[in-house]
N, C-alpha and C. Protein backbone atom coordinates (compact mmCIF):
# COMPACT_ATOMS: atom_id res chain seq x y z
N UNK A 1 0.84 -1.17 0.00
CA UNK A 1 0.00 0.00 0.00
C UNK A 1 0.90 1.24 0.00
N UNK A 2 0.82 1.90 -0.81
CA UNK A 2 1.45 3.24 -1.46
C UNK A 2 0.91 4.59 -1.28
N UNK A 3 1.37 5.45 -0.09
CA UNK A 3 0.41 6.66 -0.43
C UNK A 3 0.60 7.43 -1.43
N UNK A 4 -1.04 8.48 -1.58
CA UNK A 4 -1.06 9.04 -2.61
C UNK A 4 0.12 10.21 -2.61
N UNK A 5 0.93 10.65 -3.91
CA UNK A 5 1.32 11.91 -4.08
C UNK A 5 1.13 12.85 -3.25
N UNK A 6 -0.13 13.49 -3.22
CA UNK A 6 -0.14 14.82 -2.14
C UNK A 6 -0.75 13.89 -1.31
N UNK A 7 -0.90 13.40 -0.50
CA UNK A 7 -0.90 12.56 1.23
C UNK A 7 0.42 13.15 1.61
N UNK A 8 1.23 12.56 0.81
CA UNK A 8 2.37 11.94 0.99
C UNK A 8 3.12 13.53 1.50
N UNK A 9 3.01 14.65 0.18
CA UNK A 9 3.16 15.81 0.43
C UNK A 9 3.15 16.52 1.29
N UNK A 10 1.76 16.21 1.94
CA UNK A 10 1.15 16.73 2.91
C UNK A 10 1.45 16.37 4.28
N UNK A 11 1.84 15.28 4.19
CA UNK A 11 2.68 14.94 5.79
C UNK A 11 3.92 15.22 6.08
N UNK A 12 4.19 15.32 4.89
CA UNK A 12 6.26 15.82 4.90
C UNK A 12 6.06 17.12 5.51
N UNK A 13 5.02 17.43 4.61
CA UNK A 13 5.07 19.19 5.21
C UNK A 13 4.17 19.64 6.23
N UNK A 14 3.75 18.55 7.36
CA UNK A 14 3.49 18.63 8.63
C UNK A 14 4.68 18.45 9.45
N UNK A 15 4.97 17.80 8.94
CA UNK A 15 5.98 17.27 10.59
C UNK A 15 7.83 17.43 9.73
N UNK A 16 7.88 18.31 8.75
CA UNK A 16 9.32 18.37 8.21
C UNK A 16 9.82 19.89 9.38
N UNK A 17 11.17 19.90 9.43
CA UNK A 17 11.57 20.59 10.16
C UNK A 17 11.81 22.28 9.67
N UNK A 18 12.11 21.79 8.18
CA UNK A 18 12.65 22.82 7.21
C UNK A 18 12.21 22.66 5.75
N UNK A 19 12.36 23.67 5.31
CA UNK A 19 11.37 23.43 3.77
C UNK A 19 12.34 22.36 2.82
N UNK A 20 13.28 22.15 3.20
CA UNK A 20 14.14 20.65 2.25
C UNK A 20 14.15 19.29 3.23
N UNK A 21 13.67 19.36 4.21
CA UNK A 21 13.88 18.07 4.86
C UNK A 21 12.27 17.29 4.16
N UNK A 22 13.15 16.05 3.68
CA UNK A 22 12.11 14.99 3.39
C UNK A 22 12.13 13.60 4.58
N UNK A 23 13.78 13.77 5.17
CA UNK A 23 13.84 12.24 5.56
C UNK A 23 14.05 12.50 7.01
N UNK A 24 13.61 13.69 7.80
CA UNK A 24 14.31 12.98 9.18
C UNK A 24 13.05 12.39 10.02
N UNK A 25 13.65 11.52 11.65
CA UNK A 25 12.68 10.64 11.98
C UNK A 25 11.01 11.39 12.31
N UNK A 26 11.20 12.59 12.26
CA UNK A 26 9.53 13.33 12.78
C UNK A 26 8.58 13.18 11.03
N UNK A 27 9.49 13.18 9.69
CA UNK A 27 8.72 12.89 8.47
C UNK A 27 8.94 11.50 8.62
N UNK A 28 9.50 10.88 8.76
CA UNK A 28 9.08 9.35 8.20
C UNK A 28 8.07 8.66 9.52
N UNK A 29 8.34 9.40 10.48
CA UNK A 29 7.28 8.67 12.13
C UNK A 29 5.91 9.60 11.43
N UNK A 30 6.08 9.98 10.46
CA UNK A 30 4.21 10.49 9.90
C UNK A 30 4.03 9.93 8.92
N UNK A 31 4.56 9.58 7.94
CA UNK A 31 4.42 8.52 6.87
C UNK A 31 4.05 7.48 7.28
N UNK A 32 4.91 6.92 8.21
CA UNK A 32 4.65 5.50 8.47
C UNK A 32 2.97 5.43 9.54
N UNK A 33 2.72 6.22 10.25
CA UNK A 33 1.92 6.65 10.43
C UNK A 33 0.56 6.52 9.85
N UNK A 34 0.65 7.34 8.45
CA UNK A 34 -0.25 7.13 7.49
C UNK A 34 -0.61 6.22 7.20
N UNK A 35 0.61 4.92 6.81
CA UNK A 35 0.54 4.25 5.87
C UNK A 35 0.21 3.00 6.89
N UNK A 36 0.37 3.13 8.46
CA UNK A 36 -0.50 2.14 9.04
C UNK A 36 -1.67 2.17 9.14
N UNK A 37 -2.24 3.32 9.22
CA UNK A 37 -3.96 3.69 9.43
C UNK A 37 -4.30 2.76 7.87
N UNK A 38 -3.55 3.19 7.02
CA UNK A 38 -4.49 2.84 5.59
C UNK A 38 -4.18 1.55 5.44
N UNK A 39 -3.23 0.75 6.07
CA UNK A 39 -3.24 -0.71 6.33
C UNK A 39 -4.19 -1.08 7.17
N UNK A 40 -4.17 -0.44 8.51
CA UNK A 40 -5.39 -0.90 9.53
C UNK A 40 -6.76 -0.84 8.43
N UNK A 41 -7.19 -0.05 7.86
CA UNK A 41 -8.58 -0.12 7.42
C UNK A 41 -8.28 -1.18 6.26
N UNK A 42 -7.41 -1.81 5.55
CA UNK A 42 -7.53 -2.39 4.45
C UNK A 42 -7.61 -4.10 5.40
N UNK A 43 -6.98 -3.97 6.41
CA UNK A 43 -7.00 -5.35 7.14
C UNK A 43 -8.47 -5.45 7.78
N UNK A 44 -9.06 -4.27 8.08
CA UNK A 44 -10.47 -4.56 8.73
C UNK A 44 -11.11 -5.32 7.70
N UNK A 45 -11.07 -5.16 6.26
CA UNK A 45 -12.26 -5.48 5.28
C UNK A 45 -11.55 -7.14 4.79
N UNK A 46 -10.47 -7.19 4.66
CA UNK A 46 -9.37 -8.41 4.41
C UNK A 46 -8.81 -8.91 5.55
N UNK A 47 -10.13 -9.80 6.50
CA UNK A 47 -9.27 -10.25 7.70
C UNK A 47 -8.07 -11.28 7.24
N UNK A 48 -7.95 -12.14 6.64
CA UNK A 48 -7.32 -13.53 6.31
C UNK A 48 -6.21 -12.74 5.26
N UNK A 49 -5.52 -11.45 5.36
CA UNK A 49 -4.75 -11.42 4.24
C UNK A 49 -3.25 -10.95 5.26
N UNK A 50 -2.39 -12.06 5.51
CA UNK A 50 -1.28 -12.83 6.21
C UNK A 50 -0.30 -11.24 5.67
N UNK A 51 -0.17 -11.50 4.20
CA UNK A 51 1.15 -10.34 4.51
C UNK A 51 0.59 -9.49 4.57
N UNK A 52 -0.23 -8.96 4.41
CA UNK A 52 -0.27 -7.45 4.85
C UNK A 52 -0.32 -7.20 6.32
N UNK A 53 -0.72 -8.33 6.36
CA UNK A 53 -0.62 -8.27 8.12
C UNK A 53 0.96 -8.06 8.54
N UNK A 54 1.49 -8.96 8.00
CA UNK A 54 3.22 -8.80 8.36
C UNK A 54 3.87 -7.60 8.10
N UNK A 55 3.46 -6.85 6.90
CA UNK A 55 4.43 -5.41 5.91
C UNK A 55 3.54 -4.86 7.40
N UNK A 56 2.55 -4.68 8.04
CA UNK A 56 2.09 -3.50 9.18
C UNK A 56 2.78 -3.92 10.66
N UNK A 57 2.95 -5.07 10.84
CA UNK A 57 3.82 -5.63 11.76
C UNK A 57 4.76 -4.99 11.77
N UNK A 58 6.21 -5.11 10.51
CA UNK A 58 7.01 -4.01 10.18
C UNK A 58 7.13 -3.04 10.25
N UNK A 59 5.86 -2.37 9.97
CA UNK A 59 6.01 -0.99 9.98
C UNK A 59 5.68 -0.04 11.50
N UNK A 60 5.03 -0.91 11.87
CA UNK A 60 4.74 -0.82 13.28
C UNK A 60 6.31 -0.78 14.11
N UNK A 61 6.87 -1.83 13.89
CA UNK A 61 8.07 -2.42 14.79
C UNK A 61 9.22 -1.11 13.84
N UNK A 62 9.78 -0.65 12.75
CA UNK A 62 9.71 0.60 12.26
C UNK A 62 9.85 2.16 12.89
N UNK A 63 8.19 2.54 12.83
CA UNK A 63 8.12 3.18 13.66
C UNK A 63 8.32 3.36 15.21
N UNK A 64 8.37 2.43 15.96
CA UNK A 64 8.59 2.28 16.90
C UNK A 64 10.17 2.20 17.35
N UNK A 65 10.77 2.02 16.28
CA UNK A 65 12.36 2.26 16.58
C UNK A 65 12.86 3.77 16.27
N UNK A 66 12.13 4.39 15.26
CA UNK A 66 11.97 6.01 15.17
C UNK A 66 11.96 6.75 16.27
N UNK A 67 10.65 6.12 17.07
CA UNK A 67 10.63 6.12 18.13
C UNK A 67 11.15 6.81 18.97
N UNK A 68 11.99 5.32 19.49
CA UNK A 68 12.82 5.42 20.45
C UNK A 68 14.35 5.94 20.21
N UNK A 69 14.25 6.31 19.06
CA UNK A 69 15.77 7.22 18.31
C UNK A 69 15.66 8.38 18.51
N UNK A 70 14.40 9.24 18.78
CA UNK A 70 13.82 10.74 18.79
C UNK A 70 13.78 11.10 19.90
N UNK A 71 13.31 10.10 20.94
CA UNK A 71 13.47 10.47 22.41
C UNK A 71 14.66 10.19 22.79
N UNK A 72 15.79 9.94 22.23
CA UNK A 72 17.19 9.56 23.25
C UNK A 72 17.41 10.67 22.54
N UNK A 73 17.70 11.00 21.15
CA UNK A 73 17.98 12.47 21.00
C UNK A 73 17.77 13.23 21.18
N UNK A 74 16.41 13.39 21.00
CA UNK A 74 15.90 15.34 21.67
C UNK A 74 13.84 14.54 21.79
N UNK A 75 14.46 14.73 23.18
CA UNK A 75 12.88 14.54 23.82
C UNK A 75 11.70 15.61 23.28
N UNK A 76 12.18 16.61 23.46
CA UNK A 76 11.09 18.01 22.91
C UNK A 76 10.49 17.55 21.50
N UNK A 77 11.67 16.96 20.27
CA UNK A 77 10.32 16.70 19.48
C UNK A 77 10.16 15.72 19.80
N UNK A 78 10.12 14.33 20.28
CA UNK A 78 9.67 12.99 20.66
C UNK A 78 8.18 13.17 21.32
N UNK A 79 7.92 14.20 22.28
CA UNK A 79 6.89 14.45 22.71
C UNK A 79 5.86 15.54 21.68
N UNK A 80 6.52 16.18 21.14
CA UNK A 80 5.86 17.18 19.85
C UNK A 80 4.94 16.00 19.09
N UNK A 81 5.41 15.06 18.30
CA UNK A 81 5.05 14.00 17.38
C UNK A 81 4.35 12.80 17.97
N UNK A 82 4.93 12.81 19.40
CA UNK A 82 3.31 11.79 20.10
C UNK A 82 1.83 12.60 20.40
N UNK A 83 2.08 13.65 20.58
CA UNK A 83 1.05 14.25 20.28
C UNK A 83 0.38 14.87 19.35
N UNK A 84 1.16 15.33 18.57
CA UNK A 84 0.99 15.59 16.31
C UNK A 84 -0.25 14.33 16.36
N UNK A 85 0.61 13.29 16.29
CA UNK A 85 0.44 11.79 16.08
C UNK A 85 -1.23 11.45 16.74
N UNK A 86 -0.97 11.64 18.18
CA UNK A 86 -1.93 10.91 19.21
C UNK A 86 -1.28 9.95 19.42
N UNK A 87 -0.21 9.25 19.85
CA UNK A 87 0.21 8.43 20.15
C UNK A 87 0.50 8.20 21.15
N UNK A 88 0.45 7.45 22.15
CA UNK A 88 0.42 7.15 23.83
C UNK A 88 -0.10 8.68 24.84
N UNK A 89 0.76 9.23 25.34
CA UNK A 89 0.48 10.15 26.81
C UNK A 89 -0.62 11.25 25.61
């Protein structure tokens, strides 16, 4: 599952730091983001479909190492992007 062009756009340029950053962990912890929600709803309608279950497993386990790379570096955005996000606190 592939997001669209401007999705895709559109999250870089939520959570990018600077108008050229495409890759650091606060844009790709929103991509991946995305691209689990639109897995979660494709698995609700396709219970029995194994890899996709696994590529969100990944991406889950993924993000979650983003994670924990953002809070040992600089807590301020680690907590910025769990809440961007909604993610735990």
């Amino acid at each position: 599952m592939v997001l669209d062009k401007k999705i895709k756009e559109k999250v870089i340029k939520e959570h990018s730091i600077n108008d050229k950053d495409t890759g650091s962990a606060d844009v790709q912890i929103g991509l991946l983001t995305k691209e689990i929600d639109k897995l979660v709803l494709h698995l609700k309608k396709h219970k029995k479909d194994e890899h996709s279950k696994r590529g969100l497993v990944r991406m889950v386990i993924k993000r979650k190492k983003l994670l924990a790379y953002l809070k040992k570096e600089n807590e301020k955005r680690y907590l910025a992007i769990i809440k961007k996000i909604g993610l735990k606190k």
